[in-house]
Protein backbone atom coordinates (compact mmCIF):
# COMPACT_ATOMS: atom_id res chain seq x y z
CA UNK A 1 12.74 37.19 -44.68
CA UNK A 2 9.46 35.21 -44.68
CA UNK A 3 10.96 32.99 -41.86
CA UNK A 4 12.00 35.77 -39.63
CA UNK A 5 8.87 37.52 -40.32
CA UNK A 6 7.19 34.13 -38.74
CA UNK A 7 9.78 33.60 -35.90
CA UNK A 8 9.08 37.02 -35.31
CA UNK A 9 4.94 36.88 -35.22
CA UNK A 10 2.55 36.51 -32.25
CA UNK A 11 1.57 33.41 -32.90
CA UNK A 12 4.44 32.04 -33.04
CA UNK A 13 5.67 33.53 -29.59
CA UNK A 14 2.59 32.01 -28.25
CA UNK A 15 3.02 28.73 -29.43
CA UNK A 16 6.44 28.41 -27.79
CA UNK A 17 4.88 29.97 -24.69
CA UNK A 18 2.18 27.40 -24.97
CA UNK A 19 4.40 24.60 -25.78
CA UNK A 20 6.75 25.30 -22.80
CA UNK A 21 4.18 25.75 -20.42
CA UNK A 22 2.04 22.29 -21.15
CA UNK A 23 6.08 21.01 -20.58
CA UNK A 24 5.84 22.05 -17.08
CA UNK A 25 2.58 20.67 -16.52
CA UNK A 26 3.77 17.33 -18.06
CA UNK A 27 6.74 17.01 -16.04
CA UNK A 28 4.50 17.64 -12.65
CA UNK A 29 1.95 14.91 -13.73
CA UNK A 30 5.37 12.93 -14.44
CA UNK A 31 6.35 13.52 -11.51
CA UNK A 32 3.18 12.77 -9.42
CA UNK A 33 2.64 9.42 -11.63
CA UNK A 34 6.20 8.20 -10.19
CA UNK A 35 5.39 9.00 -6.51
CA UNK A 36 1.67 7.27 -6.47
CA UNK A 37 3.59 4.13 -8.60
CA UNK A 38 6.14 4.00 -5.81
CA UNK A 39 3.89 4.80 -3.12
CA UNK A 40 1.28 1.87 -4.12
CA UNK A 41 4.41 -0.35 -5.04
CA UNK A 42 5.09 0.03 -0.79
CA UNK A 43 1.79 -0.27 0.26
CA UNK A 44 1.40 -3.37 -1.64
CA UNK A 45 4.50 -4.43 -0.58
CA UNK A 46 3.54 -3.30 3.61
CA UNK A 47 -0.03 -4.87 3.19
CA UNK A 48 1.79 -8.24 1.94
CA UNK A 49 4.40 -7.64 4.90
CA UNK A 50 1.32 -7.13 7.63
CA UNK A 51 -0.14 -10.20 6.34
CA UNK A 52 2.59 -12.58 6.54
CA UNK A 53 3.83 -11.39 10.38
CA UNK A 54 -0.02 -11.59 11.49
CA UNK A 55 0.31 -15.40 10.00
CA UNK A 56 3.36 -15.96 11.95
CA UNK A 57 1.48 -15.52 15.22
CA UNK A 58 -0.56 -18.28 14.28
CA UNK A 59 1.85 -20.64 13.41
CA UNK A 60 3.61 -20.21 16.91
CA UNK A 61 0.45 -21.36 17.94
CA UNK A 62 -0.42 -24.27 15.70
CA UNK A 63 3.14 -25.76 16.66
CA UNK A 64 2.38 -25.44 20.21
CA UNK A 65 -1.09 -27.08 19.86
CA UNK A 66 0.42 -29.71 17.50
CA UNK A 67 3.26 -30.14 20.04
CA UNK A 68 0.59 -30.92 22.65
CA UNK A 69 -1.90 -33.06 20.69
CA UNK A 70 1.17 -35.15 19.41
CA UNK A 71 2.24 -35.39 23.53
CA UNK A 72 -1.43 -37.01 24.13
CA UNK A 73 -2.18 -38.70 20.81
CA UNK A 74 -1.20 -42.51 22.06
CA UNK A 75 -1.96 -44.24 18.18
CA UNK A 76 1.15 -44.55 15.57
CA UNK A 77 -1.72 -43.57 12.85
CA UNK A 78 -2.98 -40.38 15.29
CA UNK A 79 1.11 -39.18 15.77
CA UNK A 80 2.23 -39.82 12.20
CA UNK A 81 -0.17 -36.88 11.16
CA UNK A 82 0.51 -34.56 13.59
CA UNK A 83 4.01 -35.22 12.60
CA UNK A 84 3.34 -34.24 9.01
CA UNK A 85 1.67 -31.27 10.71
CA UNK A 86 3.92 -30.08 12.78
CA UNK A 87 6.93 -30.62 10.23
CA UNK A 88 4.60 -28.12 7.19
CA UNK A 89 4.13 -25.95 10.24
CA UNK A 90 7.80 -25.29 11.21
CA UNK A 91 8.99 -25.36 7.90
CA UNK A 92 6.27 -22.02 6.71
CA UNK A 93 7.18 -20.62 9.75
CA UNK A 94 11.12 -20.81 9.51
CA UNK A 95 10.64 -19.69 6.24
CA UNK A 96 8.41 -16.74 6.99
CA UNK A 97 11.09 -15.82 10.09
CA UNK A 98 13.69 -15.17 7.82
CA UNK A 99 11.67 -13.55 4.97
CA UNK A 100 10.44 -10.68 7.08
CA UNK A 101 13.86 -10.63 8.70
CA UNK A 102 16.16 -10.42 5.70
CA UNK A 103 13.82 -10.82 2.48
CA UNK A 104 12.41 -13.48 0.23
CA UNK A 105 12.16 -12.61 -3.43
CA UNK A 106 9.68 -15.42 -4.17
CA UNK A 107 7.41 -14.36 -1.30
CA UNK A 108 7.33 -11.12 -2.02
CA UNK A 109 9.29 -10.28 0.95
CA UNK A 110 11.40 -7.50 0.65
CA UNK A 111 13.02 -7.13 4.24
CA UNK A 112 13.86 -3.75 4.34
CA UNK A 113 13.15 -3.26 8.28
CA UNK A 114 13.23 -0.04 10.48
CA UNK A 115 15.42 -0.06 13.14
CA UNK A 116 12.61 -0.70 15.54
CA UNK A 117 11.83 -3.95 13.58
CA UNK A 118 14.95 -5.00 14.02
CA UNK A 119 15.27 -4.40 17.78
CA UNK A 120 12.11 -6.24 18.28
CA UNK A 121 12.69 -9.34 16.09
CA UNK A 122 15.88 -9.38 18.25
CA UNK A 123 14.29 -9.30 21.17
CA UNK A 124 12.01 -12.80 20.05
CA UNK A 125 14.99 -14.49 18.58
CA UNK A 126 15.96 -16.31 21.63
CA UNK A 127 12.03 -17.55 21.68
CA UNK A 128 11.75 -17.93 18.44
CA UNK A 129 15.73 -20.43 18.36
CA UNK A 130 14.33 -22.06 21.17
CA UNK A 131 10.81 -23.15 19.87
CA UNK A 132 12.76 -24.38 16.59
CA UNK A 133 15.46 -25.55 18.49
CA UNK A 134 12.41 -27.86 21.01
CA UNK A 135 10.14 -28.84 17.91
CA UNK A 136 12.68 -30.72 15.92
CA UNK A 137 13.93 -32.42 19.37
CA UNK A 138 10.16 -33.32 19.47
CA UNK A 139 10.22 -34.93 15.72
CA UNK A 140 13.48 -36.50 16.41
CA UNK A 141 12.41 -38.19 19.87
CA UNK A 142 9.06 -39.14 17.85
CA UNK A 143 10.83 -40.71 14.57
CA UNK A 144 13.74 -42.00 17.45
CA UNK A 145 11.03 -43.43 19.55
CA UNK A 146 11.25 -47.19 20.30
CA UNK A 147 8.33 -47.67 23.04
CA UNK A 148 5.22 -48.04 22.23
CA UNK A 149 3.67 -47.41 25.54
CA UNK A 150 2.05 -43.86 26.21
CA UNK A 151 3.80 -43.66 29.47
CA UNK A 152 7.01 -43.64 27.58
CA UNK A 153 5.52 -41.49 25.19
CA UNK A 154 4.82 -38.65 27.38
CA UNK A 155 7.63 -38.82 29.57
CA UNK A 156 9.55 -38.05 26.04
CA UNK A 157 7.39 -35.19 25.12
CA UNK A 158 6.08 -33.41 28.30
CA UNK A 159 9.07 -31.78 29.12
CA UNK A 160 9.28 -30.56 25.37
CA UNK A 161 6.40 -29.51 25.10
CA UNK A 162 6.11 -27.32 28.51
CA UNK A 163 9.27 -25.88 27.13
CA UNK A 164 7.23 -24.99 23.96
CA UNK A 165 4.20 -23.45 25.86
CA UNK A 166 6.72 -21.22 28.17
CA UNK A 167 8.64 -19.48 24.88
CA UNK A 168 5.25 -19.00 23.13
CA UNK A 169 3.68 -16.82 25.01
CA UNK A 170 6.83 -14.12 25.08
CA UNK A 171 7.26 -15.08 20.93
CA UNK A 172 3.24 -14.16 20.27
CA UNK A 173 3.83 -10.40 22.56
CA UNK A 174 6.68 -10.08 20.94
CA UNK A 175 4.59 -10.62 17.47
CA UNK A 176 2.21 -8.47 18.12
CA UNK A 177 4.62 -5.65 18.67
CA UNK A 178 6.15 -6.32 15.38
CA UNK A 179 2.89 -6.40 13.24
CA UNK A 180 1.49 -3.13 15.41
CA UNK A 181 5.15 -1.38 14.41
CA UNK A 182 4.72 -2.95 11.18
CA UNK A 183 1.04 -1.11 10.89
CA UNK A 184 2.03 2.15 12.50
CA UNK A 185 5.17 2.51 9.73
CA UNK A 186 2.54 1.80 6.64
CA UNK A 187 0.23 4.60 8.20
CA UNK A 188 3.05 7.09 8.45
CA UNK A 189 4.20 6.44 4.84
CA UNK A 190 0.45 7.17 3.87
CA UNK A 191 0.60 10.18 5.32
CA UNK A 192 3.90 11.03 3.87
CA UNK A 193 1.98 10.23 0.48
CA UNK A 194 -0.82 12.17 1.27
CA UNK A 195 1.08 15.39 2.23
CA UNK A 196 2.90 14.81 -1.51
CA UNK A 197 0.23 14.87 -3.34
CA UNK A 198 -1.33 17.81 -1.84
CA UNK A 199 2.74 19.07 -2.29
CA UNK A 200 1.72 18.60 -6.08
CA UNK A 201 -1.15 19.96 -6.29
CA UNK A 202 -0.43 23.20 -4.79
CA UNK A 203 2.93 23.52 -6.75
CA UNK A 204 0.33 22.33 -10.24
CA UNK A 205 -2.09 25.20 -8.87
CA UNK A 206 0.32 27.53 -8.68
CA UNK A 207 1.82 26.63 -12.14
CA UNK A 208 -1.22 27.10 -13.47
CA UNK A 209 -1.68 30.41 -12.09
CA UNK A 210 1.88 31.88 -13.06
CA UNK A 211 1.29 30.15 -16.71
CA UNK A 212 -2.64 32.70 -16.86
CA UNK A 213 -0.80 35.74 -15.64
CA UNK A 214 2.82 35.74 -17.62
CA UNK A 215 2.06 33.19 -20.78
CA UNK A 216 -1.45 33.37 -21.59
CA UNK A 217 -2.70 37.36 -20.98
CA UNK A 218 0.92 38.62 -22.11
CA UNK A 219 0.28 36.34 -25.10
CA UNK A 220 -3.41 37.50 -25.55
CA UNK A 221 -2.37 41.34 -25.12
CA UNK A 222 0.29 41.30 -27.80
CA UNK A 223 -2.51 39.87 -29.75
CA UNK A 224 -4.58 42.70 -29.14
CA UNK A 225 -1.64 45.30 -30.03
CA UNK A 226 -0.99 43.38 -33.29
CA UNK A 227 -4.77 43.92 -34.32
CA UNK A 228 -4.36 47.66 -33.62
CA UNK A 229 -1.43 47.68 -35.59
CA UNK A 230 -3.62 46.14 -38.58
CA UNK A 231 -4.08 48.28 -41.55
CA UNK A 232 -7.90 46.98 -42.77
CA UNK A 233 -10.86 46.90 -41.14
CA UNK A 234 -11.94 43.63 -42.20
CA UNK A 235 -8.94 41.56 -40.64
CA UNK A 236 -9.03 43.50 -37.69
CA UNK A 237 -12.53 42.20 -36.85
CA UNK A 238 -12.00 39.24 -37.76
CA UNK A 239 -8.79 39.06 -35.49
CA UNK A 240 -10.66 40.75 -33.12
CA UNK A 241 -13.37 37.70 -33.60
CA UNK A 242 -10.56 35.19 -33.31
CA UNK A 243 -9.08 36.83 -29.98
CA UNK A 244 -12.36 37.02 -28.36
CA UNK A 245 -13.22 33.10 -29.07
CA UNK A 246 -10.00 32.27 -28.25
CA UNK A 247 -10.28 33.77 -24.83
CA UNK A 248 -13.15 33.16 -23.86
CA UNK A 249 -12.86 29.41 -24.23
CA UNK A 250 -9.53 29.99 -22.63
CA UNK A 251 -11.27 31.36 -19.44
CA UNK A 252 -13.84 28.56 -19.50
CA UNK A 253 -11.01 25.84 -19.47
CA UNK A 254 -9.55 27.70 -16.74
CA UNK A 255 -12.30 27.72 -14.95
CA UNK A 256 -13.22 23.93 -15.45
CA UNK A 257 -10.23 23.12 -14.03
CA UNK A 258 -10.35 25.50 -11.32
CA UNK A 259 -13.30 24.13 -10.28
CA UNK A 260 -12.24 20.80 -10.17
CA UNK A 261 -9.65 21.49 -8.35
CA UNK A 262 -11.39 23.17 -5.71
CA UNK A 263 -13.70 19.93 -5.34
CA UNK A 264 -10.26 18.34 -4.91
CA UNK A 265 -9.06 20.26 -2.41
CA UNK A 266 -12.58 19.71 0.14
CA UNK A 267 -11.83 16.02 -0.42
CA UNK A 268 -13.08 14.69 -4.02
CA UNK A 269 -10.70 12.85 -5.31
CA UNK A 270 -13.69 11.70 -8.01
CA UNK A 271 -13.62 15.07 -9.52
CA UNK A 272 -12.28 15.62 -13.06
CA UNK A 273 -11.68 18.43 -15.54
CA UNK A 274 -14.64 17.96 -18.76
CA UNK A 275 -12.37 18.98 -21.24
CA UNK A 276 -12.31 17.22 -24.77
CA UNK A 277 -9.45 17.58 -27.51
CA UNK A 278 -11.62 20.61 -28.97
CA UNK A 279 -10.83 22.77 -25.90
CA UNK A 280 -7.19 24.45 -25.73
CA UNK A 281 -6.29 23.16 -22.33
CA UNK A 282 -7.27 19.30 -23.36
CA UNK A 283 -3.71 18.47 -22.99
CA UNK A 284 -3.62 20.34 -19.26
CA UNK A 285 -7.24 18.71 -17.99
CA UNK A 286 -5.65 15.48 -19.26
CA UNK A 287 -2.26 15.45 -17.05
CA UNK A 288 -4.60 16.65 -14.49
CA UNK A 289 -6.95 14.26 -14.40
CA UNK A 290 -4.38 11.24 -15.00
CA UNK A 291 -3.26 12.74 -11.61
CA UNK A 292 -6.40 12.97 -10.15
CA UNK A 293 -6.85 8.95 -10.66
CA UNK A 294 -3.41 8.21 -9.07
CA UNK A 295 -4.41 10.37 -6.07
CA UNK A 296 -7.98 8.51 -5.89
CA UNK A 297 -5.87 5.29 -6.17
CA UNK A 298 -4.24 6.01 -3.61
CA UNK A 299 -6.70 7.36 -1.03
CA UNK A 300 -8.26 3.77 -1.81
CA UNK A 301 -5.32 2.33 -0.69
CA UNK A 302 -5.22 4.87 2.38
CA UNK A 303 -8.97 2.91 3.49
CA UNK A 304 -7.45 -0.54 2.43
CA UNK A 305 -4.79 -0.16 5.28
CA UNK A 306 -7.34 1.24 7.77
CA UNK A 307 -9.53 -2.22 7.11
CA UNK A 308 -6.72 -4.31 7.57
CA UNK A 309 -6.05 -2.75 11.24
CA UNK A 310 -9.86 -2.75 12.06
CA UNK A 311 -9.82 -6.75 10.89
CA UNK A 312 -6.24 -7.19 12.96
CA UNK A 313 -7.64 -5.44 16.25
CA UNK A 314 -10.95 -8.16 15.49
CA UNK A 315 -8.55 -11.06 14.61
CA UNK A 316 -6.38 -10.06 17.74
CA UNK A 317 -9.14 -10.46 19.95
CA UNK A 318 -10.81 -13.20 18.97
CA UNK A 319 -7.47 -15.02 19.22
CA UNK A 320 -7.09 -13.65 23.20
CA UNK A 321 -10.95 -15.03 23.45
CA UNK A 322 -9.57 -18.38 21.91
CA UNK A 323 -6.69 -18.94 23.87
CA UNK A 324 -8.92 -18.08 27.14
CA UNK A 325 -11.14 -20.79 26.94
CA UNK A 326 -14.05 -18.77 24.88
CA UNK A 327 -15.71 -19.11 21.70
CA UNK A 328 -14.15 -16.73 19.74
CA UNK A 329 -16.39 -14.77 17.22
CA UNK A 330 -14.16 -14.88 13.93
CA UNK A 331 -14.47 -11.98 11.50
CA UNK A 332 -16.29 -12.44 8.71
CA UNK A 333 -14.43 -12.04 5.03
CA UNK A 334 -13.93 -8.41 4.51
CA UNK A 335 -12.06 -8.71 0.99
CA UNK A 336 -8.62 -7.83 2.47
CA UNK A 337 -5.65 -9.41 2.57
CA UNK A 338 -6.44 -11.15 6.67
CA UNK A 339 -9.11 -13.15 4.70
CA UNK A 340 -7.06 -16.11 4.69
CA UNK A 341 -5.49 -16.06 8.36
CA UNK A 342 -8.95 -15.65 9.70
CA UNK A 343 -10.07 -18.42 7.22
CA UNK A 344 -7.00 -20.68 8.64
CA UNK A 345 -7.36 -19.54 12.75
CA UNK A 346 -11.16 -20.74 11.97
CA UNK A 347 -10.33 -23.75 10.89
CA UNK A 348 -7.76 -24.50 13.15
CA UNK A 349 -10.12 -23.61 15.84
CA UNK A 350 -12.80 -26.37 14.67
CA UNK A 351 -13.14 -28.94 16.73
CA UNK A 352 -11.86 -32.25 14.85
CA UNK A 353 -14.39 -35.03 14.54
């Protein structure tokens, strides 16, 4: 009887209530925590991606300029290094080729291309076959070379090497396309994570709000019946008491978190719900805010992306200025991941003493 008499009492009604409706807030910050660990998973994944394609473009160069230093560099000592040079050059960039093509698991790579991306890196494949195909005819005719004279040394390479000026050109357009569809597809799926999370947080709102009017104020007026119902005056009041506290605080969490999620809705994502583990909603303001910090992560990531494009339009150009003639004014170090192709076009650009 005593157990049926408790299965049976308000409190105990409430604490199920309770209990199931912290569940469905759980699940949703569940729920949000997979999407933002997925969603920075790909952007980590795209920025890596970007980064690697914006380096190939500069090794299509580098072989080209190696190609043509090697054609006028007349001493054994001089050609031997741009050898070596041009050999670590094709090598990363056959290896990069087929990592953004079909994956590399120890790069990082993980070649999962639109359909676009594949159209276009079929589109630079016969530029791309016939550069390799030119620069190990070059390093074969070098190591093969018998001559010493630089008569017979050019008349070996300069038909090579206009072969590997007249594909380079079409391979770096081509390149560019890539990394700009490569760009444009990370912005989209930023979007798609931005229009998530705001999915979330309307669907947590609105949790919130069906848990005030059909769990909490049901739960609070059966309260109130039950201290009706009471036969003394003393436990009345001091149910009465209880109820009051109870919902007061109960409004003042709700409001806490209200609030902060109205600053998160004009754009703070540095807003968070002050509730401690004396407050009734602790466990609510908690999911929330562990959401809140995904979402901030993310919008981070959001103005990591829109760097990287600002540095690639300033990389872009300064290579154009570069291959006019021009000094070309190098970004500086931003922090992102271009750091260390504009670190590596500076240096190749350098004039060697």
């Amino acid at each position: 009887m005593v157990t049926m008499r408790n299965k049976s009492a308000p409190t105990y009604r409430l604490t199920v209530l309770y209990i199931i409706a912290l569940g469905m807030v759980a699940l949703l910050a569940i729920l949000g925590q997979i999407v933002i660990q997925l969603a920075l998973q790909q952007q980590s994944s795209d920025a890596l991606v970007i980064n690697v394609a914006g380096r190939q473009r500069m090794l299509s160069q580098k072989l080209s300029k190696d190609a043509l230093a090697l054609e006028l560099d007349t001493t054994s000592t001089a050609r031997q290094k741009r050898v070596e040079e041009l050999q670590a050059a094709l090598v990363l960039w056959q290896h990069s080729q087929v990592g953004l093509q079909y994956g590399d698991s120890a790069s990082g790579l993980p070649g999962r291309n639109s359909e676009r991306v594949i159209q276009l890196f079929g589109q630079i494949q016969p530029h791309y076959q016939a550069m390799v195909g030119v620069v190990q005819d070059i390093l074969v005719a070098v190591s093969n070379e018998q001559a010493d004279t630089h008569t017979t040394h050019t008349a070996i390479l300069s038909p090579l090497v206009q072969t590997i000026l007249a594909h380079e050109a079409d391979y770096l357009v081509g390149m560019n396309a890539i990394v700009s569809q490569y760009q444009q597809e990370a912005e989209q799926r930023v979007t798609a994570l931005k229009q998530t999370e705001l999915a979330l947080l309307g669907v947590t709102l609105l949790v919130l709000l069906l848990e005030g009017l059909f769990v909490f104020r049901p739960a609070v007026e059966r309260l109130q019946r039950s201290i009706e119902r009471a036969d003394r005056a003393e436990e009345v009041t001091r149910l009465e008491h209880a109820i009051a506290e109870q919902k007061r605080q109960l409004d003042i969490d709700i409001e806490q978190i209200l609030k902060t999620h109205v600053c998160v809705a004009n754009g703070d994502f540095t807003a968070r719900a002050p509730l401690t583990k004396d407050h009734m909603l602790w466990q609510i303001a908690s999911a929330l805010n562990n959401l809140l910090t995904r979402l901030q992560r993310a919008s981070r990531a959001e103005q990591e992306l829109q760097q990287i494009h600002m540095e690639s339009t300033r990389l872009v150009e300064a290579i154009r200025r570069a291959k006019k003639g021009e000094h070309p004014h190098w970004p500086l170090p931003s922090g992102t991941l271009l750091d260390p192709i504009i670190e590596e076009f500076a240096h190749a650009s350098t004039p060697r003493s």
